[in-house]
C-alpha atoms as a PDB file:
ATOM      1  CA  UNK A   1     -37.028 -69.587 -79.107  1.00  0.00           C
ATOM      2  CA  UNK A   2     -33.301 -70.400 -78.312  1.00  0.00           C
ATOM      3  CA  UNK A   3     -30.420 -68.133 -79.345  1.00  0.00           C
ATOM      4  CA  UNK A   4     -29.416 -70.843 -82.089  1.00  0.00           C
ATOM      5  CA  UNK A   5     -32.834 -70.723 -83.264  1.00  0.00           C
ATOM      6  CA  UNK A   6     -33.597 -67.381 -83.817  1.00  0.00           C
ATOM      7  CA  UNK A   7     -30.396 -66.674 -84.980  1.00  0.00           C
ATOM      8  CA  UNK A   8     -31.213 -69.007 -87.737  1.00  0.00           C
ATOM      9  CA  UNK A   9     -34.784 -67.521 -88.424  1.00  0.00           C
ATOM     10  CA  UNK A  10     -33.125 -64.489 -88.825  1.00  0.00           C
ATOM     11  CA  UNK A  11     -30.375 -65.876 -91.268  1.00  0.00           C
ATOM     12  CA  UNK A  12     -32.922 -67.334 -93.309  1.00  0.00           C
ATOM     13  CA  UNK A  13     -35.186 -64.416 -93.228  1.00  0.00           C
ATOM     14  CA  UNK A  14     -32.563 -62.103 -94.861  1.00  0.00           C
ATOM     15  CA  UNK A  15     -29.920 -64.565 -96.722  1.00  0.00           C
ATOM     16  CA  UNK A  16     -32.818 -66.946 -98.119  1.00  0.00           C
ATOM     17  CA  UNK A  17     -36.411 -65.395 -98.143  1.00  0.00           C
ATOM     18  CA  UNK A  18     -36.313 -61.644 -98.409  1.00  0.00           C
ATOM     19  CA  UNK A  19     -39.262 -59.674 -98.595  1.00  0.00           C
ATOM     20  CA  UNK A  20     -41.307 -60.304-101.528  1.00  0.00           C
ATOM     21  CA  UNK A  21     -38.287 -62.373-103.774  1.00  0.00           C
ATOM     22  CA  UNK A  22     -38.411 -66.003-103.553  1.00  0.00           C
ATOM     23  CA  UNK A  23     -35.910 -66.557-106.306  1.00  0.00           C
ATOM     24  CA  UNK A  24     -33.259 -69.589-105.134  1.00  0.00           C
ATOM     25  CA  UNK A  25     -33.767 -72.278-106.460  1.00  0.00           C
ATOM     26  CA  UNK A  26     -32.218 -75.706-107.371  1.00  0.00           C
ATOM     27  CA  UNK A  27     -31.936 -76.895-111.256  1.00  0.00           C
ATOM     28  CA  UNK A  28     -31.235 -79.847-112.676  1.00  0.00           C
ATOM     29  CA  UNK A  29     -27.947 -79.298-115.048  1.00  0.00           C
ATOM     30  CA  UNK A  30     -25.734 -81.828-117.167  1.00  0.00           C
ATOM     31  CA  UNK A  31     -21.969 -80.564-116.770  1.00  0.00           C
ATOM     32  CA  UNK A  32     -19.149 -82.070-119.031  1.00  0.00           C
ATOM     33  CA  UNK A  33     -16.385 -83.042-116.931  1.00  0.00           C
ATOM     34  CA  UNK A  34     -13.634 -80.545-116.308  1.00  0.00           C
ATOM     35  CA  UNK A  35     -10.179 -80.914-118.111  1.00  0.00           C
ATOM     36  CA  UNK A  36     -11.808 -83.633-121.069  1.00  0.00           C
ATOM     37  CA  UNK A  37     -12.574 -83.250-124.261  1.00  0.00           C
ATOM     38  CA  UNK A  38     -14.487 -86.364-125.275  1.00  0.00           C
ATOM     39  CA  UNK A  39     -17.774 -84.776-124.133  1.00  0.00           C
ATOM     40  CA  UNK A  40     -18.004 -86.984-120.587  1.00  0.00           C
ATOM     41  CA  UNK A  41     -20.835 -85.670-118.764  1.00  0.00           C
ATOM     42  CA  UNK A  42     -22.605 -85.930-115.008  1.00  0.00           C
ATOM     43  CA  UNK A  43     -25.847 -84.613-113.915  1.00  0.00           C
ATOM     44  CA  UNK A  44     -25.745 -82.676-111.013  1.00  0.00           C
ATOM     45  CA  UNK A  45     -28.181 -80.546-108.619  1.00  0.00           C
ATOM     46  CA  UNK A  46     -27.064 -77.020-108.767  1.00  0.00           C
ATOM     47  CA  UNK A  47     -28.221 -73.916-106.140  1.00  0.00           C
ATOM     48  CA  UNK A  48     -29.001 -70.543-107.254  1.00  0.00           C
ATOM     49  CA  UNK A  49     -29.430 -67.533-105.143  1.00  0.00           C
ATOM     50  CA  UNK A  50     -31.782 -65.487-107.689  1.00  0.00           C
ATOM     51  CA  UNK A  51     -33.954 -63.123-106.031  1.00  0.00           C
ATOM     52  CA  UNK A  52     -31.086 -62.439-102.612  1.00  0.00           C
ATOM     53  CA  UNK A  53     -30.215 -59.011-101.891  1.00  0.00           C
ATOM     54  CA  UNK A  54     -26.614 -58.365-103.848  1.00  0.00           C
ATOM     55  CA  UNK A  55     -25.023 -57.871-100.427  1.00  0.00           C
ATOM     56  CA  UNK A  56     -25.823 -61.786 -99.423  1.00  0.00           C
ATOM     57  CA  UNK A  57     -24.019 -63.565-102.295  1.00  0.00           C
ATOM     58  CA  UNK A  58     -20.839 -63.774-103.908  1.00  0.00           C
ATOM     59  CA  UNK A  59     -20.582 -62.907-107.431  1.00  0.00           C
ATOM     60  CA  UNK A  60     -20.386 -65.572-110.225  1.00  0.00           C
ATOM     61  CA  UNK A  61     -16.987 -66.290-110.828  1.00  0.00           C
ATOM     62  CA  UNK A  62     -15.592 -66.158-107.188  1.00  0.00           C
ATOM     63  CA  UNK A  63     -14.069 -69.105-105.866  1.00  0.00           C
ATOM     64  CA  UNK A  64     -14.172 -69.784-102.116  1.00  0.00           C
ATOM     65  CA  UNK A  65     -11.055 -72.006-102.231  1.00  0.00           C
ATOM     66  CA  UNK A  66      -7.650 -71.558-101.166  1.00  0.00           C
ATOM     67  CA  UNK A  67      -4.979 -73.545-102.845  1.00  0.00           C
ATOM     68  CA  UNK A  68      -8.284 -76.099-104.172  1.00  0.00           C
ATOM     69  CA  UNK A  69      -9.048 -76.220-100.499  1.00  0.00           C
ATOM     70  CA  UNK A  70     -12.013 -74.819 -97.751  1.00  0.00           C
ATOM     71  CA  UNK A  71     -10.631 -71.452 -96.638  1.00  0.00           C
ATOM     72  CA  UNK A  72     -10.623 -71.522 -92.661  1.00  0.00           C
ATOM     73  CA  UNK A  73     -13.084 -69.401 -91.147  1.00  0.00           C
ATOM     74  CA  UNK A  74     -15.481 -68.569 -88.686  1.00  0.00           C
ATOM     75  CA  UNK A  75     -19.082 -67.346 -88.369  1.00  0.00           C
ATOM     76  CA  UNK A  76     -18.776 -63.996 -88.869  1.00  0.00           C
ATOM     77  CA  UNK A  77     -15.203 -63.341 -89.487  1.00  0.00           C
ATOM     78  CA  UNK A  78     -12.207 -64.838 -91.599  1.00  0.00           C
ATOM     79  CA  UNK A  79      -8.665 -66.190 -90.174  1.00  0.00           C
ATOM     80  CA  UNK A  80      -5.903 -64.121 -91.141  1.00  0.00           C
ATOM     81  CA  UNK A  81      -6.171 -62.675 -94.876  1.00  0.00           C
ATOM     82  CA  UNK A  82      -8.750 -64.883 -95.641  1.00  0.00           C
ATOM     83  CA  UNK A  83     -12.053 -64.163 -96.823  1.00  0.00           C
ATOM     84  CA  UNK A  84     -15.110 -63.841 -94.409  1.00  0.00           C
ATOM     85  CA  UNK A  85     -16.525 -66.853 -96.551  1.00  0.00           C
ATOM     86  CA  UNK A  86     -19.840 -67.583 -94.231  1.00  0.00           C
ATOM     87  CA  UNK A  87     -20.854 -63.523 -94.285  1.00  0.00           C
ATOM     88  CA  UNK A  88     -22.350 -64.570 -97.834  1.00  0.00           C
ATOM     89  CA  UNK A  89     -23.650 -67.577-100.198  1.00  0.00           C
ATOM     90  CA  UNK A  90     -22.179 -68.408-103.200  1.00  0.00           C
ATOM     91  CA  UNK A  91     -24.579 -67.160-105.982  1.00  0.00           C
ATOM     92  CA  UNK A  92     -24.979 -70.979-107.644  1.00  0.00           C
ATOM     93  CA  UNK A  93     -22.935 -73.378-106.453  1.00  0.00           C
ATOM     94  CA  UNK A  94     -23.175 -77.749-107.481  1.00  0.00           C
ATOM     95  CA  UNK A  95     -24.514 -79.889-104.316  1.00  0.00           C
ATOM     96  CA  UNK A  96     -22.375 -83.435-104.536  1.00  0.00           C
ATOM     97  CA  UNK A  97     -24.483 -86.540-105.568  1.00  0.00           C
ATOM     98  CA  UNK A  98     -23.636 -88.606-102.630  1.00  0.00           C
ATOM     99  CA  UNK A  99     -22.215 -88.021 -99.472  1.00  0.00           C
ATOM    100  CA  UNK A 100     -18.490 -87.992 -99.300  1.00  0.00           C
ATOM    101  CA  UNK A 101     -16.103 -91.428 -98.346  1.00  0.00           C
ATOM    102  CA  UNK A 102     -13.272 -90.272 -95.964  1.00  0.00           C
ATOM    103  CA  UNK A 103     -10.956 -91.181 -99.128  1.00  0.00           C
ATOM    104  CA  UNK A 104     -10.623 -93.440-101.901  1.00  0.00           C
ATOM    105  CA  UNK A 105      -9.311 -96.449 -99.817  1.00  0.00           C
ATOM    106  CA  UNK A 106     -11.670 -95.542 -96.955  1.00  0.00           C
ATOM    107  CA  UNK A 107     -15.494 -95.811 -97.952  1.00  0.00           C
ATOM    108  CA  UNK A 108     -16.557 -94.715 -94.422  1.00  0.00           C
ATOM    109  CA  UNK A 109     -18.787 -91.935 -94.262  1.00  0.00           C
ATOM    110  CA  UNK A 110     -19.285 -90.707 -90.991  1.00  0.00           C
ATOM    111  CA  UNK A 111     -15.335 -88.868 -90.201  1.00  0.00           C
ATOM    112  CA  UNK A 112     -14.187 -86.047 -88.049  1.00  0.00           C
ATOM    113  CA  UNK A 113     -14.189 -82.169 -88.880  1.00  0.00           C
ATOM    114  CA  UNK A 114     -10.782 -82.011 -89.702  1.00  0.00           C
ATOM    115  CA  UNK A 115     -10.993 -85.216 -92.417  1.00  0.00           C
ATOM    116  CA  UNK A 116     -13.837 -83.906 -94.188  1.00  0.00           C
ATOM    117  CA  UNK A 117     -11.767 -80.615 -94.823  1.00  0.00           C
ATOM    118  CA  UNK A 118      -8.829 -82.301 -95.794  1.00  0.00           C
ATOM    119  CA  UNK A 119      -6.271 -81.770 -93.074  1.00  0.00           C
ATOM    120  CA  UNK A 120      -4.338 -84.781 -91.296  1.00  0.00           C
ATOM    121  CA  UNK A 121      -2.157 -81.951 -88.674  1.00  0.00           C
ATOM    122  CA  UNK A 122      -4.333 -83.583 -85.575  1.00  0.00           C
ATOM    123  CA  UNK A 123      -4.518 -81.399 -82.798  1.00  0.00           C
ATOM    124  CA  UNK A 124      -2.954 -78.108 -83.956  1.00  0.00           C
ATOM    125  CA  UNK A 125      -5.006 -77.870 -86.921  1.00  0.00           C
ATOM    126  CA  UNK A 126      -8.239 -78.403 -84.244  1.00  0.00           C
ATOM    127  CA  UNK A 127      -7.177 -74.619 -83.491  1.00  0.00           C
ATOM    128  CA  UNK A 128      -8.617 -72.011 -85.948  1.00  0.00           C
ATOM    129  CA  UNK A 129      -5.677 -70.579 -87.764  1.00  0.00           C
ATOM    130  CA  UNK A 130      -5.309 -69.182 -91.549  1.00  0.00           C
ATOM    131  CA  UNK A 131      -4.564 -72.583 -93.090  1.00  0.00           C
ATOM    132  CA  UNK A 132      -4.180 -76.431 -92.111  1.00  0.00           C
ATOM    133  CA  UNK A 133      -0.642 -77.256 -91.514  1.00  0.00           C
ATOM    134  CA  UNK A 134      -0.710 -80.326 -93.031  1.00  0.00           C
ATOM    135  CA  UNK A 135      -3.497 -80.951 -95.976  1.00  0.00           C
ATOM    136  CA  UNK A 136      -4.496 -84.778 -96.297  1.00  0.00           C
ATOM    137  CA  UNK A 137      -6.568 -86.262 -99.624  1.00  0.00           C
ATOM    138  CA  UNK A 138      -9.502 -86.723 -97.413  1.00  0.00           C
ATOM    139  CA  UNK A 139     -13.167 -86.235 -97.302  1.00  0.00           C
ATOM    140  CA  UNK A 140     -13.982 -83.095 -99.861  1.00  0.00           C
ATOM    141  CA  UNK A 141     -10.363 -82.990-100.821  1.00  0.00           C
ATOM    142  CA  UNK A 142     -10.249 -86.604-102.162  1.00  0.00           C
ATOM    143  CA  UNK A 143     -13.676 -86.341-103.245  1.00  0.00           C
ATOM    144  CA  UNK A 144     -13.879 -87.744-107.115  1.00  0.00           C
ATOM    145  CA  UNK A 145     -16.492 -86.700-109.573  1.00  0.00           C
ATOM    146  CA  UNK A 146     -16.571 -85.065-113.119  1.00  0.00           C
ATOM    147  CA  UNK A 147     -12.531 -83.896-112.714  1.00  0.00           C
ATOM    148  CA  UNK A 148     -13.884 -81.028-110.156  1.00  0.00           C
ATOM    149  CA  UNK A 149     -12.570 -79.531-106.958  1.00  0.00           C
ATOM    150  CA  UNK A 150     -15.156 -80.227-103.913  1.00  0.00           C
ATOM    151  CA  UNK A 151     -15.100 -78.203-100.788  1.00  0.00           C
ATOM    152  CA  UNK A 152     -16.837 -78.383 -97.004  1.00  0.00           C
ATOM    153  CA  UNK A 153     -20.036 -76.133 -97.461  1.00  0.00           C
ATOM    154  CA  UNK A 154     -20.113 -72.864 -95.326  1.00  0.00           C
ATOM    155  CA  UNK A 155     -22.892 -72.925 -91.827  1.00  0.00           C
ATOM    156  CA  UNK A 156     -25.133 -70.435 -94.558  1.00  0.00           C
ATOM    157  CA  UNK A 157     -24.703 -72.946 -97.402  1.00  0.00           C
ATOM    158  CA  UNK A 158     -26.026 -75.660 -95.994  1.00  0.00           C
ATOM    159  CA  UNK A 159     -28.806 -73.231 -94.644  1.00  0.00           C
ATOM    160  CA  UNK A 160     -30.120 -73.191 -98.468  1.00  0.00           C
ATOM    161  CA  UNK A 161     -29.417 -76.931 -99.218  1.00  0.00           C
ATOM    162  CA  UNK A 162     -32.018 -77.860 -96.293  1.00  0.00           C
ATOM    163  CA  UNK A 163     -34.515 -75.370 -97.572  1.00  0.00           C
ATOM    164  CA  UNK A 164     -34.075 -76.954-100.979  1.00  0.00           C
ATOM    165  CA  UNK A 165     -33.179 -80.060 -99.515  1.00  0.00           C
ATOM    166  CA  UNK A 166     -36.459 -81.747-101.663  1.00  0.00           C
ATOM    167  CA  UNK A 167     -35.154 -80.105-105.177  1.00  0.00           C
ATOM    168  CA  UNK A 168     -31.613 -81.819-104.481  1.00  0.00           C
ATOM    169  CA  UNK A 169     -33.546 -84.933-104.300  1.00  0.00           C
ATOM    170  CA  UNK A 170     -35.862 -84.222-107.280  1.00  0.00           C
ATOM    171  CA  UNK A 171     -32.396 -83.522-109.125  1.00  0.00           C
ATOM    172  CA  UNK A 172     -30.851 -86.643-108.409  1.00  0.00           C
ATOM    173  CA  UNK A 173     -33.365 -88.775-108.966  1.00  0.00           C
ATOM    174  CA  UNK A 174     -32.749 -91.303-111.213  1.00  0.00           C
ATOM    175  CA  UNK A 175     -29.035 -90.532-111.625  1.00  0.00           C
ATOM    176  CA  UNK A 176     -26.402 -93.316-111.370  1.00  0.00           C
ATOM    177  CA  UNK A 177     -24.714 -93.414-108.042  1.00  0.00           C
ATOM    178  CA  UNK A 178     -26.427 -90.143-106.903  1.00  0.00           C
ATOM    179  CA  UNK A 179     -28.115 -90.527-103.233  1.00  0.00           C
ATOM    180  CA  UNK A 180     -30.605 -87.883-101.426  1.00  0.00           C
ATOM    181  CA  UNK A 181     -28.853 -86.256 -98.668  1.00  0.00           C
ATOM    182  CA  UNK A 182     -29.962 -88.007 -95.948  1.00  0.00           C
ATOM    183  CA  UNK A 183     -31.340 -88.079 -92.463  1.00  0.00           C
ATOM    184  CA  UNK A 184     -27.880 -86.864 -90.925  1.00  0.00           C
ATOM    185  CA  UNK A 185     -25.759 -84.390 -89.290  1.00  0.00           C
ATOM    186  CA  UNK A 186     -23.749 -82.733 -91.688  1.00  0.00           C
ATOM    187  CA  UNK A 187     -20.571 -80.673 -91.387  1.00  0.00           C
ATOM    188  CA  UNK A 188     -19.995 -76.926 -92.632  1.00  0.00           C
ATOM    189  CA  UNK A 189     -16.806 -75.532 -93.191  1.00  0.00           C
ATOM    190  CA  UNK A 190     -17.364 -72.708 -90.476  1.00  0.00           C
ATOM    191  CA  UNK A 191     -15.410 -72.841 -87.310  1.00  0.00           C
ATOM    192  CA  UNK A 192     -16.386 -71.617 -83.656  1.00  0.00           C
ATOM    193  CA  UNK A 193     -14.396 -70.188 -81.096  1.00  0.00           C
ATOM    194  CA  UNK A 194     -13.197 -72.375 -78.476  1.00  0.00           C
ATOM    195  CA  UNK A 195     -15.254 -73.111 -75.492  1.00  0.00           C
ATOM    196  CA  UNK A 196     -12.206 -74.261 -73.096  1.00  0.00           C
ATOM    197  CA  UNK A 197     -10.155 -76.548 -74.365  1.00  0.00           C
ATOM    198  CA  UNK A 198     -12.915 -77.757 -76.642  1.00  0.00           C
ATOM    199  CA  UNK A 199     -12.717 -76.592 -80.535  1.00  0.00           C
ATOM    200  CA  UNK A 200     -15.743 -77.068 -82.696  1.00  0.00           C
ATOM    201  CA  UNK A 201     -17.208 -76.258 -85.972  1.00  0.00           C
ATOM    202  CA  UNK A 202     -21.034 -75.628 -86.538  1.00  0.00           C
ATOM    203  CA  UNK A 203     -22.828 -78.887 -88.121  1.00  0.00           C
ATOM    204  CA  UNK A 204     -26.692 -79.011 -89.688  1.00  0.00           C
ATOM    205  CA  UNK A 205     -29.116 -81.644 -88.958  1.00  0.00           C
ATOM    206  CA  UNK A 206     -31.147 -83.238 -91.791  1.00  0.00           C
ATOM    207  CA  UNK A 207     -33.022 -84.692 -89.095  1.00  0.00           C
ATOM    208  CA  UNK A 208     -35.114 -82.566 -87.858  1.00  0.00           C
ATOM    209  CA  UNK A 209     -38.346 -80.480 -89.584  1.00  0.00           C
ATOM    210  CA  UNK A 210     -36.838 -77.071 -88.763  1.00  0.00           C
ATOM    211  CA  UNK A 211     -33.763 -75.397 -89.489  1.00  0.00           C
ATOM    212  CA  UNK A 212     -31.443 -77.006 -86.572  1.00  0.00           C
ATOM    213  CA  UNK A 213     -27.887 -75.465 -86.261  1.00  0.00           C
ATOM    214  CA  UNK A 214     -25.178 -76.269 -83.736  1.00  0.00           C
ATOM    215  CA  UNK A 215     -21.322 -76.145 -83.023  1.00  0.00           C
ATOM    216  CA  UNK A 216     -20.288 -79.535 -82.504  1.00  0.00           C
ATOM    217  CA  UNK A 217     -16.734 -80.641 -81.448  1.00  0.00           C
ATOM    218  CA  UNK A 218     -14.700 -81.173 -84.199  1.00  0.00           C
ATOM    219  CA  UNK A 219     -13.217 -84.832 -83.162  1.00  0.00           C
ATOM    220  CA  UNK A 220     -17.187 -86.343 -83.451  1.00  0.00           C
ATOM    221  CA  UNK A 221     -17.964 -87.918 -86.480  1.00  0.00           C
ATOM    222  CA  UNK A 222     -20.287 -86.584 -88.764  1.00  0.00           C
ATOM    223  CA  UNK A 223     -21.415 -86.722 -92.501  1.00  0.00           C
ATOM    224  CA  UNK A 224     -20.339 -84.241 -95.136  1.00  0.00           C
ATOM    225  CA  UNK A 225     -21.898 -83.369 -98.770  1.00  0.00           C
ATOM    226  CA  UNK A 226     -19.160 -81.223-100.551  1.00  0.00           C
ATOM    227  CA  UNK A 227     -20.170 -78.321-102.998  1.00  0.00           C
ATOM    228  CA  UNK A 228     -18.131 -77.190-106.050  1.00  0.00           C
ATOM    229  CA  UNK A 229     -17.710 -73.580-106.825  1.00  0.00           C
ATOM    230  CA  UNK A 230     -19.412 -72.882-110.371  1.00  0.00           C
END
């Protein structure tokens, strides 16, 4: 077993199966839209983290935003003040319907690291740092749907959507516009230290029939499925 690989058993042993509680759990909830009052509505898959040890989730309430955007951060530590996001899952948190268009006049899909968080500062924001020096309306910060704010999922996030991948589907199916998440790579919001001159940010493949976690240079293109804090 690689080092990627048994890191990952081990994540998934403590953060998503702990002894003898097999709680999390995806359910199928109708949400009005946030800021109307005419009783608009969307269906959407949400994550819970029922039956995790206290220490692996973040209570209900806490938003892992900064300024409506992904906080910057790495595996196991945060950049700067911020908070050491990936250390825990949020305890219920909405998976997006459909994967995420670069922006509103760009219906492209596949897009780098740095567009699916939102930043257009090109090179220096490749760098990990505190915050982007220039924040774009791309990827999960132009992301559209029920009046919400949409961020990159964290490396252990998108641990539990693969494990529930199959309830995201059940969720969605049958709901306008909504699409399975797919057979793809998929970005997280967690950053890696640089190898060289080479900056990359850990991705999760939807491809494969294990739990398959890699950094991945953040100028590839890849597919993103933003989360909402909830």
């Amino acid at each position: 077993m690689n080092t990627v690989n048994y890191l990952l058993f081990f994540l998934l042993s403590v953060f998503i199966f702990p002894a003898g509680l097999y709680g999390q759990c995806v359910k199928k909830i109708r949400l009005e839209h946030v800021g109307t009052e005419d009783g608009t509505a969307s269906t959407y898959a949400v994550i819970f983290g029922e039956g995790m040890p206290v220490t692996a989730y973040w209570p209900l309430g806490k938003r892992l935003t900064l300024d409506d955007r992904t906080v910057r951060h790495g595996v196991s530590a945060g950049y700067g003040d911020n908070l050491n996001i990936n250390s825990r899952v949020a305890f219920r948190f909405i998976v997006a319907p459909a994967d995420a268009p670069v922006s509103a006049a760009d219906a492209t899909q596949m897009m780098t690291w740095l567009q699916a968080c939102g930043s257009g500062g090109g090179s220096q924001d490749i760098v990990p740092k505190a915050a982007f020096s220039d924040p774009v309306a791309t990827g999960c910060a132009a992301y559209n749907h029920g009046g919400r704010k949409w961020r990159v999922p964290t490396q252990r996030e998108l641990q539990l959507m693969w494990v529930l991948r199959d309830g995201i589907r059940y969720a969605y199916t049958g709901v306008s516009g909504a699409s399975p998440m797919g057979t793809h790579r998929y970005w997280s919001s967690t950053e890696e230290p640089a190898a060289g001159t080479v900056y990359n940010a850990w991705i999760f493949d939807f491809s494969a029939t294990f739990p398959r976690s890699h950094p991945s240079d953040k100028t590839g293109y890849v597919y993103v499925r933003c989360v909402s804090d909830y």
